[in-house]
C-alpha atoms as a PDB file:
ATOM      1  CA  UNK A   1       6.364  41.895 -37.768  1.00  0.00           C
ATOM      2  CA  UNK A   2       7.035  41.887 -33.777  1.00  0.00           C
ATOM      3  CA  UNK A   3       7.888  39.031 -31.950  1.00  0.00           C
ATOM      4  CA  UNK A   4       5.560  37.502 -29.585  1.00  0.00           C
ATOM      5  CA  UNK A   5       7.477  36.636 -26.702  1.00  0.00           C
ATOM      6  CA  UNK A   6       5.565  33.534 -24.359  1.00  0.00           C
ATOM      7  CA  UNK A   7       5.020  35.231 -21.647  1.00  0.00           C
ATOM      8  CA  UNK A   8       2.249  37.896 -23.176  1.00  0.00           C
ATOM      9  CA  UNK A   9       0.252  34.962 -24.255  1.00  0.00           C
ATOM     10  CA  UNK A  10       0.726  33.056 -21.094  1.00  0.00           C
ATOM     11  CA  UNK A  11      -0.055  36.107 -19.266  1.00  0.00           C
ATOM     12  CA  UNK A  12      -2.780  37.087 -21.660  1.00  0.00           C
ATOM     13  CA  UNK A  13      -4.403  33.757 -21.002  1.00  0.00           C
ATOM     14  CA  UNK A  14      -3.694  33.641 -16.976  1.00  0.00           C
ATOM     15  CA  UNK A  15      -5.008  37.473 -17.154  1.00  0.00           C
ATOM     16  CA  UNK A  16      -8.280  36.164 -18.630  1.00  0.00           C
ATOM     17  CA  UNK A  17      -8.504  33.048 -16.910  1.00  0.00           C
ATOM     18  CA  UNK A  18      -7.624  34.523 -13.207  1.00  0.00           C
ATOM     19  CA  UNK A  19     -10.802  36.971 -14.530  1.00  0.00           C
ATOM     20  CA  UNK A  20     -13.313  34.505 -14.632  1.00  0.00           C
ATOM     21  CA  UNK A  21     -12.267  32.886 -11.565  1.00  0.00           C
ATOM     22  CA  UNK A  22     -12.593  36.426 -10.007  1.00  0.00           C
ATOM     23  CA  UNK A  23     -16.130  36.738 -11.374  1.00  0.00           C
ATOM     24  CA  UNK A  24     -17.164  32.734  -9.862  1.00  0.00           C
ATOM     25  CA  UNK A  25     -15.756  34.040  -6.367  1.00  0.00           C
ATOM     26  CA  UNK A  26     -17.689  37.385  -6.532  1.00  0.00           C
ATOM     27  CA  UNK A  27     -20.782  35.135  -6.680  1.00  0.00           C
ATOM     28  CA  UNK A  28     -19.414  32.549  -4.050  1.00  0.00           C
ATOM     29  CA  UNK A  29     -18.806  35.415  -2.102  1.00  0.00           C
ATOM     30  CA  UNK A  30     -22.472  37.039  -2.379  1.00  0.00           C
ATOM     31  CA  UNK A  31     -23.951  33.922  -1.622  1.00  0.00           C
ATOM     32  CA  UNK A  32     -21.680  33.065   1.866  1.00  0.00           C
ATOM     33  CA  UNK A  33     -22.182  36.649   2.900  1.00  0.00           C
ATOM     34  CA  UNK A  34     -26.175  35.396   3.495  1.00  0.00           C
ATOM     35  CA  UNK A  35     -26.075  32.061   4.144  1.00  0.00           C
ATOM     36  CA  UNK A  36     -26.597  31.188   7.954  1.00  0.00           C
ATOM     37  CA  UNK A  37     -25.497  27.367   9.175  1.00  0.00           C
ATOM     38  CA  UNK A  38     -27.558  26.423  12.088  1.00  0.00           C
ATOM     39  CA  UNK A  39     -25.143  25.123  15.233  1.00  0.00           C
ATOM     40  CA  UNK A  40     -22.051  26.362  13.657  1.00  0.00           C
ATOM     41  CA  UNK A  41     -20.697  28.936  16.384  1.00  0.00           C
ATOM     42  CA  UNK A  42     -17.617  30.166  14.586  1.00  0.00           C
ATOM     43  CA  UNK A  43     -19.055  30.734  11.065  1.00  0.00           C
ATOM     44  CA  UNK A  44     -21.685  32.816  13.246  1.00  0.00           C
ATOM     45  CA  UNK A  45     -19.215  34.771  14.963  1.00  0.00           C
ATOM     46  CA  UNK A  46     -17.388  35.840  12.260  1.00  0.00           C
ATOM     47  CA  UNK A  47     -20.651  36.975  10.700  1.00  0.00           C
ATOM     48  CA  UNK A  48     -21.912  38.982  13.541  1.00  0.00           C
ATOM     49  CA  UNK A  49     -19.046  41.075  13.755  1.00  0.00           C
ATOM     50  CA  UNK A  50     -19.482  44.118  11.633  1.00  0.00           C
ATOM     51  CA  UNK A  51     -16.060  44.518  10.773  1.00  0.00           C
ATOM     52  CA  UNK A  52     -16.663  41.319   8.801  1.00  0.00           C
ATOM     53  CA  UNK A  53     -19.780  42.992   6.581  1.00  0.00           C
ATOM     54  CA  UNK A  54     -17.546  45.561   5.705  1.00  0.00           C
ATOM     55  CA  UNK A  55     -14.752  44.003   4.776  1.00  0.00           C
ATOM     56  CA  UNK A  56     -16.536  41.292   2.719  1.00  0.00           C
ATOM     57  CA  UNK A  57     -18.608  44.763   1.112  1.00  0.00           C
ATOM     58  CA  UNK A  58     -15.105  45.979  -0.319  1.00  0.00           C
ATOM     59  CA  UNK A  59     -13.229  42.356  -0.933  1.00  0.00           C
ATOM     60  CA  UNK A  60     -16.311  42.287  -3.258  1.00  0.00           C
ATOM     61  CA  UNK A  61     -15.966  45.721  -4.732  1.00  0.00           C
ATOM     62  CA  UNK A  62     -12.442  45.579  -5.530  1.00  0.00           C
ATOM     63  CA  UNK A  63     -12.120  41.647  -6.845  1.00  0.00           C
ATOM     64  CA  UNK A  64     -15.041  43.007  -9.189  1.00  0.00           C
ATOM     65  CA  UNK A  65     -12.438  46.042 -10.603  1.00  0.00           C
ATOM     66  CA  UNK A  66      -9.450  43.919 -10.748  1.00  0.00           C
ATOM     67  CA  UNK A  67     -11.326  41.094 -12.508  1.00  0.00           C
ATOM     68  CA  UNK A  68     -12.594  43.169 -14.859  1.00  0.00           C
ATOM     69  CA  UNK A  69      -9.047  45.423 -15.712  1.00  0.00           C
ATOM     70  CA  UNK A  70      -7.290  41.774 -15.541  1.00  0.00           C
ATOM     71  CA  UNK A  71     -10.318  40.696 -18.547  1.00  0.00           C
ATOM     72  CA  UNK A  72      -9.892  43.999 -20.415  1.00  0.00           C
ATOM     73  CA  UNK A  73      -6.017  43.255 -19.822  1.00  0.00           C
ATOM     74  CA  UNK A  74      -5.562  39.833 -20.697  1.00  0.00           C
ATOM     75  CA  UNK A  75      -7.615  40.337 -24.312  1.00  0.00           C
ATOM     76  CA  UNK A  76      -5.324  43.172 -25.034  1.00  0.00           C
ATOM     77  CA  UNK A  77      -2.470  41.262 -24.200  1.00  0.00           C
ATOM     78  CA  UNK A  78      -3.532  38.913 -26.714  1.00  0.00           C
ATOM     79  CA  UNK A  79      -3.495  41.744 -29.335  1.00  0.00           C
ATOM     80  CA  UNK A  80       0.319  42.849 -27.764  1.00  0.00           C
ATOM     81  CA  UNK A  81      -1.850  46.029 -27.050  1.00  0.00           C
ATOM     82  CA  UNK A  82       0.932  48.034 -24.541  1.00  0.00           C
ATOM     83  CA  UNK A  83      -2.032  49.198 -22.773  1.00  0.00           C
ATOM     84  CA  UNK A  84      -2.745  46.024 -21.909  1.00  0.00           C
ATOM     85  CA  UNK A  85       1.097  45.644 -20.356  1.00  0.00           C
ATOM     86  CA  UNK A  86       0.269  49.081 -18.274  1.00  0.00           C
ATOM     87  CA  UNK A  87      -3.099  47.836 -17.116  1.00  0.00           C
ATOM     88  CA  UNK A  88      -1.372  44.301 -15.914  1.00  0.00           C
ATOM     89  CA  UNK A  89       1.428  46.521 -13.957  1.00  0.00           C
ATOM     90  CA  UNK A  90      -1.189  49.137 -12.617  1.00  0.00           C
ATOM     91  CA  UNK A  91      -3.071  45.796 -11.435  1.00  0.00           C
ATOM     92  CA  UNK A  92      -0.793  44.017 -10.555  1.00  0.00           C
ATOM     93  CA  UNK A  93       1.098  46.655  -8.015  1.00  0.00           C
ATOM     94  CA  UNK A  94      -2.982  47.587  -6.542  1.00  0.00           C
ATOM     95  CA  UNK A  95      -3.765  43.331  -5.700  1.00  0.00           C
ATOM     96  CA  UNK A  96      -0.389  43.477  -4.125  1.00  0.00           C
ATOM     97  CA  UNK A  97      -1.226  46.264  -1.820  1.00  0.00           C
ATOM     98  CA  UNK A  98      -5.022  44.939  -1.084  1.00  0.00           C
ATOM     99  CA  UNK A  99      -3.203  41.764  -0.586  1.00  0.00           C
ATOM    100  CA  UNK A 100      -1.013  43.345   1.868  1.00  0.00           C
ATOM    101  CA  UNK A 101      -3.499  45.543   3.646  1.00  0.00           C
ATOM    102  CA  UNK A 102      -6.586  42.919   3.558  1.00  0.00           C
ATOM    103  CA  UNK A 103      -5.043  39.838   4.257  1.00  0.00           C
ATOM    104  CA  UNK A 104      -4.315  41.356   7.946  1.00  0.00           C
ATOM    105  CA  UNK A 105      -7.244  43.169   8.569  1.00  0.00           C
ATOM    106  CA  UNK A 106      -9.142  39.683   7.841  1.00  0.00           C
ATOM    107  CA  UNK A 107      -7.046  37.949  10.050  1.00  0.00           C
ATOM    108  CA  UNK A 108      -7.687  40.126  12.970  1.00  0.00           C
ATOM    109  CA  UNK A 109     -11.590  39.830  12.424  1.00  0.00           C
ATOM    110  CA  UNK A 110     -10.829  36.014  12.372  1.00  0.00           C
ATOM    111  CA  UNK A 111      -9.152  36.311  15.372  1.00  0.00           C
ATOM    112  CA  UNK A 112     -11.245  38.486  17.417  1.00  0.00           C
ATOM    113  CA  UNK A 113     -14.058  36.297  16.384  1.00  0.00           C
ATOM    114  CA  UNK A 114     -11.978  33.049  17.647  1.00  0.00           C
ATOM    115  CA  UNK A 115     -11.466  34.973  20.777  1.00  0.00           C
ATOM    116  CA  UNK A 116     -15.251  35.266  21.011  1.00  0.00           C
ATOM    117  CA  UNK A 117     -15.497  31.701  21.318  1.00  0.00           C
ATOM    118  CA  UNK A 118     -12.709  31.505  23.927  1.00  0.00           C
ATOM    119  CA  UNK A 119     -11.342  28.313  25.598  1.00  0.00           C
ATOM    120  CA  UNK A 120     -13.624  25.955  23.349  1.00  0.00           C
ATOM    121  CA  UNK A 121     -11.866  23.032  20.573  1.00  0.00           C
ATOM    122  CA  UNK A 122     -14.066  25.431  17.691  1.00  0.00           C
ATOM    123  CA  UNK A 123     -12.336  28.512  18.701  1.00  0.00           C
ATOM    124  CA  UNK A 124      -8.534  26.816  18.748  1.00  0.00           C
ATOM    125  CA  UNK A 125      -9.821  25.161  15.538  1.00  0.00           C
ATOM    126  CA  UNK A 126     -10.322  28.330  14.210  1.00  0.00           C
ATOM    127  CA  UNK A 127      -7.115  29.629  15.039  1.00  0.00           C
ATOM    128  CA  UNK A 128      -5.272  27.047  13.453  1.00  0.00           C
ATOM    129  CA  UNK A 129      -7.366  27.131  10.354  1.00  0.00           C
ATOM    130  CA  UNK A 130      -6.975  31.352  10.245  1.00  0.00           C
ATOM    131  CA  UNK A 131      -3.457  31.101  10.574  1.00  0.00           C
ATOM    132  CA  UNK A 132      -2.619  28.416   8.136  1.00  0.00           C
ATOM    133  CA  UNK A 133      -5.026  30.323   5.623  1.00  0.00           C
ATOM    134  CA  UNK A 134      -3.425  33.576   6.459  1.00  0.00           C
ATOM    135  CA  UNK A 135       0.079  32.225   5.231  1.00  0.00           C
ATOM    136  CA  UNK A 136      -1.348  30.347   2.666  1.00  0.00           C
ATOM    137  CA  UNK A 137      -3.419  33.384   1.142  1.00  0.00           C
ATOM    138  CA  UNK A 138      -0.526  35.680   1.749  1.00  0.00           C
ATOM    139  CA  UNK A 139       1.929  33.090  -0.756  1.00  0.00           C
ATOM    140  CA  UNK A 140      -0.883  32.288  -3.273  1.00  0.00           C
ATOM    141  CA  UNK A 141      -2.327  35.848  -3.249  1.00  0.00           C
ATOM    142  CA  UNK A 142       1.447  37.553  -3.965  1.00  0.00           C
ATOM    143  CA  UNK A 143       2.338  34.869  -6.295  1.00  0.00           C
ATOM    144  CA  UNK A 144       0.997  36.066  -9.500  1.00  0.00           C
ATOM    145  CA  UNK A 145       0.514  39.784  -9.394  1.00  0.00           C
ATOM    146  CA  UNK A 146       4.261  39.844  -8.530  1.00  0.00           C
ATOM    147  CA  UNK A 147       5.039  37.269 -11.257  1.00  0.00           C
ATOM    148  CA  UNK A 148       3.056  39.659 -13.411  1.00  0.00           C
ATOM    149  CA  UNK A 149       4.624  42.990 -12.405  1.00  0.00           C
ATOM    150  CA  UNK A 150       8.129  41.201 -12.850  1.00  0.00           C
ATOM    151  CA  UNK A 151       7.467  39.822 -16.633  1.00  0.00           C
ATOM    152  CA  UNK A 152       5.645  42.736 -17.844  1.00  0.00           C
ATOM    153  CA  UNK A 153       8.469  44.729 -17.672  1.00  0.00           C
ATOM    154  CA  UNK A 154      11.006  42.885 -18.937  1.00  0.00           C
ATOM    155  CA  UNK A 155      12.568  44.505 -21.769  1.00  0.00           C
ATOM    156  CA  UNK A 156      11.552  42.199 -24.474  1.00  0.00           C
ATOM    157  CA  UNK A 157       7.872  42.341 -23.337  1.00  0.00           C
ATOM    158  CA  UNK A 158       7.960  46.174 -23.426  1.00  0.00           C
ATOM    159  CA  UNK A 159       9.330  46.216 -27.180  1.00  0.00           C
ATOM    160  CA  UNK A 160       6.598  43.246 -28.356  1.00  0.00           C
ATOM    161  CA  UNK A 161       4.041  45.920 -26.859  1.00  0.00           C
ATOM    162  CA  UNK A 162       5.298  49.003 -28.586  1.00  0.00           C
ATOM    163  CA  UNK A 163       3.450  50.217 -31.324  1.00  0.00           C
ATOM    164  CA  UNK A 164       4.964  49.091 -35.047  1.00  0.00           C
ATOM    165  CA  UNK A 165       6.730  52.312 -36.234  1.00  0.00           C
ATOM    166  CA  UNK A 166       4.933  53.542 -39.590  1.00  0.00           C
ATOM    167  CA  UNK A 167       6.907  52.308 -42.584  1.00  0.00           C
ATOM    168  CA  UNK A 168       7.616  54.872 -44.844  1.00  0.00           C
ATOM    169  CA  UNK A 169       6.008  54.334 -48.388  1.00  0.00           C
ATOM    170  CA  UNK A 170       8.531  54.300 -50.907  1.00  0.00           C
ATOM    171  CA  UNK A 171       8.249  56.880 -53.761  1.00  0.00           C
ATOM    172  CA  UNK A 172       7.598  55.621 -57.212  1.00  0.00           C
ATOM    173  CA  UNK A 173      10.231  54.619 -59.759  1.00  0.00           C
ATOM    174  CA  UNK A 174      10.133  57.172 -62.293  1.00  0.00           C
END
């Protein structure tokens, strides 16, 4: 019997739970990309830039493929599947780089739409809100995929994930 080390089934569990907080956010996300708020100048500018359309359009296609392979993932985590362990590395390594290459191209559609507003209290408010969300996103959004990357391949969590070795059956006493 293989021992279950912690961290699969925390991981397992985070993997799943992260998932279904991916799927409420795809819906939040469909929802804001429609909504219009009457008198609010900066939400507005932001949405009339069409660098913002398109970067909400693939934010939404890739947090749908990353919740899903972090669903698939968690379950077989549960079931020390070593697929499972691959999947949580192969995700975790591609939300790192989206993290890295989204979080900036955001920011610069935040800013160019705060620059829009120019010399206004919304459009420093804006500024001060994108940058503290910037570094805030940029911590919470590296957090766990590199927490992930750096347990899943720990040495103990590879061996729990290894297939069980077939047992040789022992040849009847004669």
């Amino acid at each position: 019997m293989r021992q279950r080390p912690i961290a699969v089934t925390i991981f397992g569990i985070l993997n799943i739970g992260i998932a279904f907080f991916q799927f409420g956010g795809l819906v939040l996300m469909r929802i804001f990309q429609h909504i219009k708020l009457p008198g609010n100048q900066a939400f507005q500018a932001i949405q009339a830039r069409a660098a913002h359309g398109t970067l909400s359009d693939l934010n939404l296609a890739c947090s749908a493929v990353t919740a899903v392979a972090l669903l698939v993932a968690g379950v077989g985590l549960l079931l020390l599947q070593n697929w499972a362990r691959i999947v949580s590395i192969v995700y975790a390594v591609a939300d790192i780089l989206i993290v890295l290459v989204g979080l900036p191209a955001g920011y610069r559609v935040m800013a160019a739409a705060a620059e829009q507003l120019r010399g206004g209290a919304p459009a420093l408010l804006v500024m001060i809100v994108t940058a503290t969300g910037f570094v805030l996103a940029l911590v919470f959004s590296l957090a766990y995929p590199v927490l992930l990357l750096i347990f899943m391949t720990q040495s103990n969590v590879i061996k729990a994930c290894k297939p069980e070795e077939p047992q040789p059956i022992p040849a009847p006493a004669p």
